[in-house]
C-alpha atoms as a PDB file:
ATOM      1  CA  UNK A   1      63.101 -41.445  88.016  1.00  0.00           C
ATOM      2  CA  UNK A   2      60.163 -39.334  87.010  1.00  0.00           C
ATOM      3  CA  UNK A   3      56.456 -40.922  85.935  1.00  0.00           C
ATOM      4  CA  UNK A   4      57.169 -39.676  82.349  1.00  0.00           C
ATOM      5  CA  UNK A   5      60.314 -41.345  82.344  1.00  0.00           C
ATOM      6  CA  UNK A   6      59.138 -44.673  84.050  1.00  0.00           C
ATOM      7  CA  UNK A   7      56.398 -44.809  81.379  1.00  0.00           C
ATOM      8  CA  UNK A   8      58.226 -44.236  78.255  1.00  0.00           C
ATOM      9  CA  UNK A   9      60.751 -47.211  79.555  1.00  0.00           C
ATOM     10  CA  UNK A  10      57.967 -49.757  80.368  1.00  0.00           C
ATOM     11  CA  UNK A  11      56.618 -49.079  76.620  1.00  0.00           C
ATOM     12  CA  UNK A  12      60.625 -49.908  74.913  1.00  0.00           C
ATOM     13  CA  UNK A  13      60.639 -52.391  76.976  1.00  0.00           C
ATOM     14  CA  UNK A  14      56.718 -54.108  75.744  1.00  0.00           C
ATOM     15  CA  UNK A  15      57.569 -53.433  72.112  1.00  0.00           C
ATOM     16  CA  UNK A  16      60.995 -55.033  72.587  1.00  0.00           C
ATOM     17  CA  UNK A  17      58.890 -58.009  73.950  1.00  0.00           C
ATOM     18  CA  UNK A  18      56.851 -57.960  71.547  1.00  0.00           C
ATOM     19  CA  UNK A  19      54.180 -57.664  74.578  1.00  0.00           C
ATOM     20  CA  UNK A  20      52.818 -54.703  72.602  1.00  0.00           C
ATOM     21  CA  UNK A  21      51.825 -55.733  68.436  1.00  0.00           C
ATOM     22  CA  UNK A  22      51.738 -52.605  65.890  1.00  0.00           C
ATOM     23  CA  UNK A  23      49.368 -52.671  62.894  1.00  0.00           C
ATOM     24  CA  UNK A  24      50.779 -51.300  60.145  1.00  0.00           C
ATOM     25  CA  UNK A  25      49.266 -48.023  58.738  1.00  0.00           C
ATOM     26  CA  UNK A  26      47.760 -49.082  55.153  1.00  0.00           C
ATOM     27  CA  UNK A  27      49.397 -47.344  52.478  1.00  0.00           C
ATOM     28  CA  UNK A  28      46.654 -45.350  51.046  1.00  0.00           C
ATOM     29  CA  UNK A  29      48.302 -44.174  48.117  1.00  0.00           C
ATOM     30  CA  UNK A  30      48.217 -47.809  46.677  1.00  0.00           C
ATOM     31  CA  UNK A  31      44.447 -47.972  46.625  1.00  0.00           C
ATOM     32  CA  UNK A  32      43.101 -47.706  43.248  1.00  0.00           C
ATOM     33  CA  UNK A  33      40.915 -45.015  42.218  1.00  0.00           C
ATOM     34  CA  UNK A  34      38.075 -47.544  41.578  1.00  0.00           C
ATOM     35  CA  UNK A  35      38.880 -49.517  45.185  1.00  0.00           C
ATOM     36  CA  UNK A  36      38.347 -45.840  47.159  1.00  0.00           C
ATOM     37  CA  UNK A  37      35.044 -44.936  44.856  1.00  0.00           C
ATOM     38  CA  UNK A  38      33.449 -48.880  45.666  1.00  0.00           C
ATOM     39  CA  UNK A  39      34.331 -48.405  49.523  1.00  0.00           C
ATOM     40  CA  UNK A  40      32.346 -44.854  49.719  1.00  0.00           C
ATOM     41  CA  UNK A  41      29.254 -46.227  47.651  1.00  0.00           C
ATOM     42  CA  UNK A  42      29.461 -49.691  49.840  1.00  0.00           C
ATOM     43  CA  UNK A  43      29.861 -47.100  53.002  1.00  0.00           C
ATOM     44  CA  UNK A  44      26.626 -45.277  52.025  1.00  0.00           C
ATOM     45  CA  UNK A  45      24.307 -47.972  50.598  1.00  0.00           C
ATOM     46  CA  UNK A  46      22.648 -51.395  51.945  1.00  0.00           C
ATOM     47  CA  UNK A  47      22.496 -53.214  48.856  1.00  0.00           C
ATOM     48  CA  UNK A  48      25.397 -52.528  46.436  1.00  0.00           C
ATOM     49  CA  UNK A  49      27.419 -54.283  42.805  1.00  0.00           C
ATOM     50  CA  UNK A  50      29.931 -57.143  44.087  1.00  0.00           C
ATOM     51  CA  UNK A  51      33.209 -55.972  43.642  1.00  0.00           C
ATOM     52  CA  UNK A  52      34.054 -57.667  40.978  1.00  0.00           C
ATOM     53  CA  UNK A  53      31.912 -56.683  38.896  1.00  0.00           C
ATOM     54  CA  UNK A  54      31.906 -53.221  39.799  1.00  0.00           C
ATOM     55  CA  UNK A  55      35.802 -53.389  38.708  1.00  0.00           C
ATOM     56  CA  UNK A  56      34.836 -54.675  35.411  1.00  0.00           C
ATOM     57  CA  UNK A  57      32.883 -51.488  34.974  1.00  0.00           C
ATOM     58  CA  UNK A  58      35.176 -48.901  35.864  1.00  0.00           C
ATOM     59  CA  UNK A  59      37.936 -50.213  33.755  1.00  0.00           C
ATOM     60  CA  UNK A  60      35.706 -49.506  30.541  1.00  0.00           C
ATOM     61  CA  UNK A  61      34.468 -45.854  32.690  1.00  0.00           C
ATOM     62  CA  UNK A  62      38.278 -44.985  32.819  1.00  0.00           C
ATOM     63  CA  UNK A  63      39.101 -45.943  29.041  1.00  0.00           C
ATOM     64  CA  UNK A  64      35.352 -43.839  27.911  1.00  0.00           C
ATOM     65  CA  UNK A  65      34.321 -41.277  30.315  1.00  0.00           C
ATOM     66  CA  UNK A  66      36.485 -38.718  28.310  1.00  0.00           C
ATOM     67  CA  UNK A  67      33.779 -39.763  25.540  1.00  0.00           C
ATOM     68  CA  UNK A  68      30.833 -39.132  28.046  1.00  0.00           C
ATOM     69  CA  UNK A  69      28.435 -36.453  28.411  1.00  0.00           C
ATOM     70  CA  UNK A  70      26.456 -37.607  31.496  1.00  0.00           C
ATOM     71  CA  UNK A  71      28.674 -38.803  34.906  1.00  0.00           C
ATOM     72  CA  UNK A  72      26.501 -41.649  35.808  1.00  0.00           C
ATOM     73  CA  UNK A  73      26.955 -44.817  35.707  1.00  0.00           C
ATOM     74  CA  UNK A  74      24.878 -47.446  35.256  1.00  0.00           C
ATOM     75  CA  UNK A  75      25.242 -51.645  36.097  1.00  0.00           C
ATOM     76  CA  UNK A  76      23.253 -54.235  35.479  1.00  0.00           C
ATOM     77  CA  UNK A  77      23.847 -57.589  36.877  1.00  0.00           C
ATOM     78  CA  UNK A  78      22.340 -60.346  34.940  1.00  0.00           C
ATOM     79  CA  UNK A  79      24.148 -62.962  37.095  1.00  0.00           C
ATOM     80  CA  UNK A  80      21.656 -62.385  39.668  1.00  0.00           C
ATOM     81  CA  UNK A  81      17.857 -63.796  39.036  1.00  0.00           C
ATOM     82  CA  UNK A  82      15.483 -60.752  37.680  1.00  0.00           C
ATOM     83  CA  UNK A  83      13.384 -61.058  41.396  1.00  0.00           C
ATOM     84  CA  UNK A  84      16.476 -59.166  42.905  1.00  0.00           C
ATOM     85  CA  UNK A  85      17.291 -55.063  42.706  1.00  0.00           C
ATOM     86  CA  UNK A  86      20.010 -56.094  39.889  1.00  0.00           C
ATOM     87  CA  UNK A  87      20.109 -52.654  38.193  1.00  0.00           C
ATOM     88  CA  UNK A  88      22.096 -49.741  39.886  1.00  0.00           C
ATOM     89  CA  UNK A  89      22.102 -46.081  38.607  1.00  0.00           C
ATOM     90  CA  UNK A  90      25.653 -44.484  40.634  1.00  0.00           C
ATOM     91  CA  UNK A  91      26.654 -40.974  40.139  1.00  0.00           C
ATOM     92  CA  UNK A  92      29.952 -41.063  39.579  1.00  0.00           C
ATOM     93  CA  UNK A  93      30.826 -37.204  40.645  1.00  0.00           C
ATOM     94  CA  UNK A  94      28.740 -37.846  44.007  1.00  0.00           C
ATOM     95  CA  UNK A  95      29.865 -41.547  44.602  1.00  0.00           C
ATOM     96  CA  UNK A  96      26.323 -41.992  45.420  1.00  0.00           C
ATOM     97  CA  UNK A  97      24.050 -44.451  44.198  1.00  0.00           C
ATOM     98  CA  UNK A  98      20.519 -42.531  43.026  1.00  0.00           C
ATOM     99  CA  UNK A  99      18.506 -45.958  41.636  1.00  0.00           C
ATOM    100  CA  UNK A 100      18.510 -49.503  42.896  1.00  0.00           C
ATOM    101  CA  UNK A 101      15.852 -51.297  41.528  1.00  0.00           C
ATOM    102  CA  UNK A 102      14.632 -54.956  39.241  1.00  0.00           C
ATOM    103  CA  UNK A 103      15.369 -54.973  35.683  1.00  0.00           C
ATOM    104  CA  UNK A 104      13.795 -57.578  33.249  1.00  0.00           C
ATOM    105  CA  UNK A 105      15.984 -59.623  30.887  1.00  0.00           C
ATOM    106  CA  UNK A 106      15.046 -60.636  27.456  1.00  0.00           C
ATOM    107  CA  UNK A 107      12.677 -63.694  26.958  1.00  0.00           C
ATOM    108  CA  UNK A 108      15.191 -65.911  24.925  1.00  0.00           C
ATOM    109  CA  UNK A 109      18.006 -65.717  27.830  1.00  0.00           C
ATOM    110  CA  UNK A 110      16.186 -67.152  30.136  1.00  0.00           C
ATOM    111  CA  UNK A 111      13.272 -67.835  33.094  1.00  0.00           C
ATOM    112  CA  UNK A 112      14.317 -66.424  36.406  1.00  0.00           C
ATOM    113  CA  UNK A 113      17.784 -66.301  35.512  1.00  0.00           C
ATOM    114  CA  UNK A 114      19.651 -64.830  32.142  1.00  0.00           C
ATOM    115  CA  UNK A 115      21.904 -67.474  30.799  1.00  0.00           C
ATOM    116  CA  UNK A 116      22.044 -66.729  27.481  1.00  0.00           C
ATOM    117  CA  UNK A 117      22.804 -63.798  25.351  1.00  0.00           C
ATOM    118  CA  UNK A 118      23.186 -62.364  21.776  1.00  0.00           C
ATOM    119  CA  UNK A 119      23.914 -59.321  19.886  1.00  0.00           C
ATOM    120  CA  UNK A 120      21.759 -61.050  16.775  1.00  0.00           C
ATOM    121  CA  UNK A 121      18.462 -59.160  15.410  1.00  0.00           C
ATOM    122  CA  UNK A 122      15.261 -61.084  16.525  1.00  0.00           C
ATOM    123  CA  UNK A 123      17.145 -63.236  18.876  1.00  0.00           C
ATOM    124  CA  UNK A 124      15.034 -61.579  21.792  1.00  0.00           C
ATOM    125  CA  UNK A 125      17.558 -61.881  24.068  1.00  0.00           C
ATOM    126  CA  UNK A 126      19.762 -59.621  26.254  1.00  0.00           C
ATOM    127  CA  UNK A 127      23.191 -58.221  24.738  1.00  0.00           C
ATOM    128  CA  UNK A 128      26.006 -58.226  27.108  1.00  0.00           C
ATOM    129  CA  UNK A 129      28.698 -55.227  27.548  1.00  0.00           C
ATOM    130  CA  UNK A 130      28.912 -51.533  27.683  1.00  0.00           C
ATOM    131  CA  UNK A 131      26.418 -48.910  26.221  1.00  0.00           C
ATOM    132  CA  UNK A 132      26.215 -45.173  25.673  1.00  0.00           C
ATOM    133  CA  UNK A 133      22.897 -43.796  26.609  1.00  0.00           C
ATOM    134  CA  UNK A 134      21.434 -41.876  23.831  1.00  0.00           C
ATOM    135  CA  UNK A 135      18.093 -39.867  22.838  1.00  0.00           C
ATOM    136  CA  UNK A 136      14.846 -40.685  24.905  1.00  0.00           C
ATOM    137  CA  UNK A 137      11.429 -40.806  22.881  1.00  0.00           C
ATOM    138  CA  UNK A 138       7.926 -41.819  23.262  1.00  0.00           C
ATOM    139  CA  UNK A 139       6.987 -45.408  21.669  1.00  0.00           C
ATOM    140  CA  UNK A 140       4.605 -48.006  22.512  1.00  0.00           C
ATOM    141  CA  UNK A 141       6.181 -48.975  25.965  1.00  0.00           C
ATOM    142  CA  UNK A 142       5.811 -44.891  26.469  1.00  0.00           C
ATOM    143  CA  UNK A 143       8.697 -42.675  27.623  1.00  0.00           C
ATOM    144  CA  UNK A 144      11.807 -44.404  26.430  1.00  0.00           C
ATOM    145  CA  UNK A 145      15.289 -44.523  25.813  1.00  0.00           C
ATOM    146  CA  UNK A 146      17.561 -45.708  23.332  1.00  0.00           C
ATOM    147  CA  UNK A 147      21.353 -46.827  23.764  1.00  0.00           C
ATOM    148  CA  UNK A 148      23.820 -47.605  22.048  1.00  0.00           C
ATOM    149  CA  UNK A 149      26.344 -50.944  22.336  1.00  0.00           C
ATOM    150  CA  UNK A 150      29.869 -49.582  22.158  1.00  0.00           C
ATOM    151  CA  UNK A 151      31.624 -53.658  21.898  1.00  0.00           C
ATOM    152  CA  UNK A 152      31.502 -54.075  17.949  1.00  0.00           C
ATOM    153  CA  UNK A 153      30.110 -58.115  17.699  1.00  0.00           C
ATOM    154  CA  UNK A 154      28.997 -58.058  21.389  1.00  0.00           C
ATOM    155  CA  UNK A 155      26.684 -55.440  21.350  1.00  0.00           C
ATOM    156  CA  UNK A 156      26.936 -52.845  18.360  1.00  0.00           C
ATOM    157  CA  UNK A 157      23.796 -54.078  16.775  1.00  0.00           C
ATOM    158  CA  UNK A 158      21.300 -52.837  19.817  1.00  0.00           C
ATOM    159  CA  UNK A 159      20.045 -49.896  18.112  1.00  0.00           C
ATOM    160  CA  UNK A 160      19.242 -52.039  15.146  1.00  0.00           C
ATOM    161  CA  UNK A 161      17.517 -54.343  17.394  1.00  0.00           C
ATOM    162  CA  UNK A 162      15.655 -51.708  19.035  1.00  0.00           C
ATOM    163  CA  UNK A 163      16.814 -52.179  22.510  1.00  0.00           C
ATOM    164  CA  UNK A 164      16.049 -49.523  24.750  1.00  0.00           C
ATOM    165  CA  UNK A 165      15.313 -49.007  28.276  1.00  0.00           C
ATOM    166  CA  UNK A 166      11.854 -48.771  28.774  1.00  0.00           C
ATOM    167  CA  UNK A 167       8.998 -49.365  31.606  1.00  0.00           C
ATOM    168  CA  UNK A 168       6.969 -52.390  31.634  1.00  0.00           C
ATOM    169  CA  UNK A 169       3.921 -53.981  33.939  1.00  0.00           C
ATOM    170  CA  UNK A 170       5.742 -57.676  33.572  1.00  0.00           C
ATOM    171  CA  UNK A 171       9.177 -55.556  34.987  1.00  0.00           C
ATOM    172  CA  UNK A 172       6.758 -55.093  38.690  1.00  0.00           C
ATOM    173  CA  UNK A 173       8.227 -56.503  41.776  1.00  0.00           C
ATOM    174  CA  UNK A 174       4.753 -57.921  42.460  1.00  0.00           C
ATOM    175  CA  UNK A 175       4.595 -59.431  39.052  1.00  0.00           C
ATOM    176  CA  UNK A 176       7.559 -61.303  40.510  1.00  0.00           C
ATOM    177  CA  UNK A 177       5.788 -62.309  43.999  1.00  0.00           C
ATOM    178  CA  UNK A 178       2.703 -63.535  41.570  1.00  0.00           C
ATOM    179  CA  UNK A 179       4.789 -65.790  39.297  1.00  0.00           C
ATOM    180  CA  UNK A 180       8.571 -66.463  40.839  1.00  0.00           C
ATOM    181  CA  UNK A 181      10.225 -64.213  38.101  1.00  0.00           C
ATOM    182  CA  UNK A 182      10.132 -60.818  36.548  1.00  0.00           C
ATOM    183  CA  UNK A 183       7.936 -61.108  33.169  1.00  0.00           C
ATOM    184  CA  UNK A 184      10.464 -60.720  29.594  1.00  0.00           C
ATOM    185  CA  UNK A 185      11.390 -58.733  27.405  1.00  0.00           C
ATOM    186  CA  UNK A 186      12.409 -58.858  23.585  1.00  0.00           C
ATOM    187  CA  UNK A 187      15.970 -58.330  24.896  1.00  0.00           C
ATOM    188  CA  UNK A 188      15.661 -54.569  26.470  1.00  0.00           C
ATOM    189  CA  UNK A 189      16.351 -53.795  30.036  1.00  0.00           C
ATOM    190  CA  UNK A 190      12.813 -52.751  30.851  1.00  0.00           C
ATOM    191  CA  UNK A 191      12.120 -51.404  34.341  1.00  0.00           C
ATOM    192  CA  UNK A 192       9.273 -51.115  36.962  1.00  0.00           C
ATOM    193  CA  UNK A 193       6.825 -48.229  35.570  1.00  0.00           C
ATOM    194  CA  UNK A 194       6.499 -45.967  38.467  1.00  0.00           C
ATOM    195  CA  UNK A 195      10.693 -45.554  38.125  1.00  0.00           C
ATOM    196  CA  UNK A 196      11.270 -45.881  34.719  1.00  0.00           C
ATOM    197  CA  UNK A 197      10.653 -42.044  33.624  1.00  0.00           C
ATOM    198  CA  UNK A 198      12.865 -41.016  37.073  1.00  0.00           C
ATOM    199  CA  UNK A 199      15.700 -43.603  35.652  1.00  0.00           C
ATOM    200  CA  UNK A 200      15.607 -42.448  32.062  1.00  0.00           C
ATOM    201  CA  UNK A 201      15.793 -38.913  33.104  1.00  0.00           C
ATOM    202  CA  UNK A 202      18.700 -39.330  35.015  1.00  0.00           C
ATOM    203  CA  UNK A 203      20.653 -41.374  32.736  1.00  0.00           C
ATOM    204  CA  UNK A 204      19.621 -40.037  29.060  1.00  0.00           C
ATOM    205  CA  UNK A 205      21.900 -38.428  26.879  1.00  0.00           C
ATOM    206  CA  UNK A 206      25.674 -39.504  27.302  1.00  0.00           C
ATOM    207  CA  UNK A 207      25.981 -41.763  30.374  1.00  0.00           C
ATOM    208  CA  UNK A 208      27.611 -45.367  30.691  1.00  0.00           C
ATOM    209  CA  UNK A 209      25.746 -48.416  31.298  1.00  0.00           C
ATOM    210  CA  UNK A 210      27.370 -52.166  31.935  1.00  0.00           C
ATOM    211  CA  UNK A 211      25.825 -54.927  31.647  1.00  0.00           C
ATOM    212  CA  UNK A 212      27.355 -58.432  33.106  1.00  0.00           C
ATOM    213  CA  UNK A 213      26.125 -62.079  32.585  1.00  0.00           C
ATOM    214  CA  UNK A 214      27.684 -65.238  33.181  1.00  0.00           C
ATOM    215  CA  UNK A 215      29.504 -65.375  29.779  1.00  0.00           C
ATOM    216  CA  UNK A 216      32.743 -66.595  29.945  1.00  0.00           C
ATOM    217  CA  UNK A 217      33.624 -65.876  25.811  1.00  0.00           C
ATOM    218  CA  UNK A 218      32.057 -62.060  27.023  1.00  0.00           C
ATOM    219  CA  UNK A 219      35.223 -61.272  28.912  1.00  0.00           C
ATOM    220  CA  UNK A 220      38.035 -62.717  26.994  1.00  0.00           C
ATOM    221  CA  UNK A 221      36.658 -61.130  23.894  1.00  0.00           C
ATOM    222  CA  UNK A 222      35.703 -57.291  25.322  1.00  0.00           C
ATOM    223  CA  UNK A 223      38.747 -55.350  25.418  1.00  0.00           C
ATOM    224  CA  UNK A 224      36.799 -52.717  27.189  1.00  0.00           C
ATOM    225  CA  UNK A 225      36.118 -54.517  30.143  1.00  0.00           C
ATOM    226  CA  UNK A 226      40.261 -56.095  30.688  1.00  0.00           C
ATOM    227  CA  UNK A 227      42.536 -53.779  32.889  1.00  0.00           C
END
């Protein structure tokens, strides 16, 4: 008997043992689109969305981005307390995240944590949902953006309110080492200064932003964010 053949009989004869286990080959093709996109931006980045959340957003990115002008991205994470990078800014055509940095809540949601949220004028707190970036001007807070809530009673009032992403001293990381939290807002997402103009830049005109707090009534009432 040749060494060939001896070798290919002493294999049958393991994996009719079962001395020799197979794994399975995953079927790739049953991986979502939005599964595939979170393992290359988890792959490439040390701090990243959970995955849960990140699902949330791409199931209102695949009912809007036909509606989109800009392929980025954005999440905000309001579950998280404002001392941690909550805020991620992900190109979408790179499956790369560009921004991961603090983001302030608004002052009537909450201290270090956002617990509470409304879409009401002079509520001062943070609105919940999805957003369509829009035109970026210069106001008292400086170079600024405004958005606009795409949810109608979760979030369609923001441009009324005058939310807009904006920079702020109180938004600092070392605001937060000085007094346990990021500082507050009237209820816009206001970021660190010296990334604020870099942010808005990249996300102006026709992107997607999400924003996610603990809300239960949030998801059984957005249709965007469902399957």
């Amino acid at each position: 008997m040749t060494l060939p053949t001896i070798i290919h009989t002493l294999i049958s004869f393991a994996l009719t043992a079962n001395i020799i286990h197979t794994t399975p080959t995953p079927n790739l093709s049953k991986i979502s689109e939005s599964e595939k996109l979170y393992q290359l931006i988890v792959d490439d980045a040390p701090l990243v969305p959970s995955k849960e959340i990140f699902e949330l957003a791409m199931n209102g990115w695949e009912k809007l981005e036909h509606n989109l002008e800009n392929p980025v991205l954005t999440i905000i994470d309001f579950s998280l307390p404002s001392t941690e990078k909550r805020l991620w800014v992900i190109d979408m055509e790179k499956s790369e995240i560009l921004i991961n940095t603090v983001v302030s809540h608004g002052r009537n949601s909450g201290q270090l944590m956002a617990e509470s949220f409304s879409n009401k004028p002079e509520s001062y707190k943070s609105s919940l949902g999805f957003f369509k970036t829009a035109e970026t001007y210069f106001g008292k807070h400086g170079y600024s953006l405004r958005i606009d809530g795409l949810e109608k009673g979760i979030n369609d009032q923001a441009r009324k309110r005058a939310i807009v992403i904006h920079g702020a001293d109180y938004a600092k990381e070392e605001f937060a080492k000085a007094t346990g939290r990021l500082g507050r807002s009237l209820g816009c997402p206001a970021l660190p200064p010296d990334i604020s103009k870099e942010a808005i830049d990249i996300i102006k005109e026709g992107s997607l932003m999400f924003v996610f707090g603990k809300a239960p009534d949030y998801l059984e009432n957005s249709e965007l964010a469902q399957p």
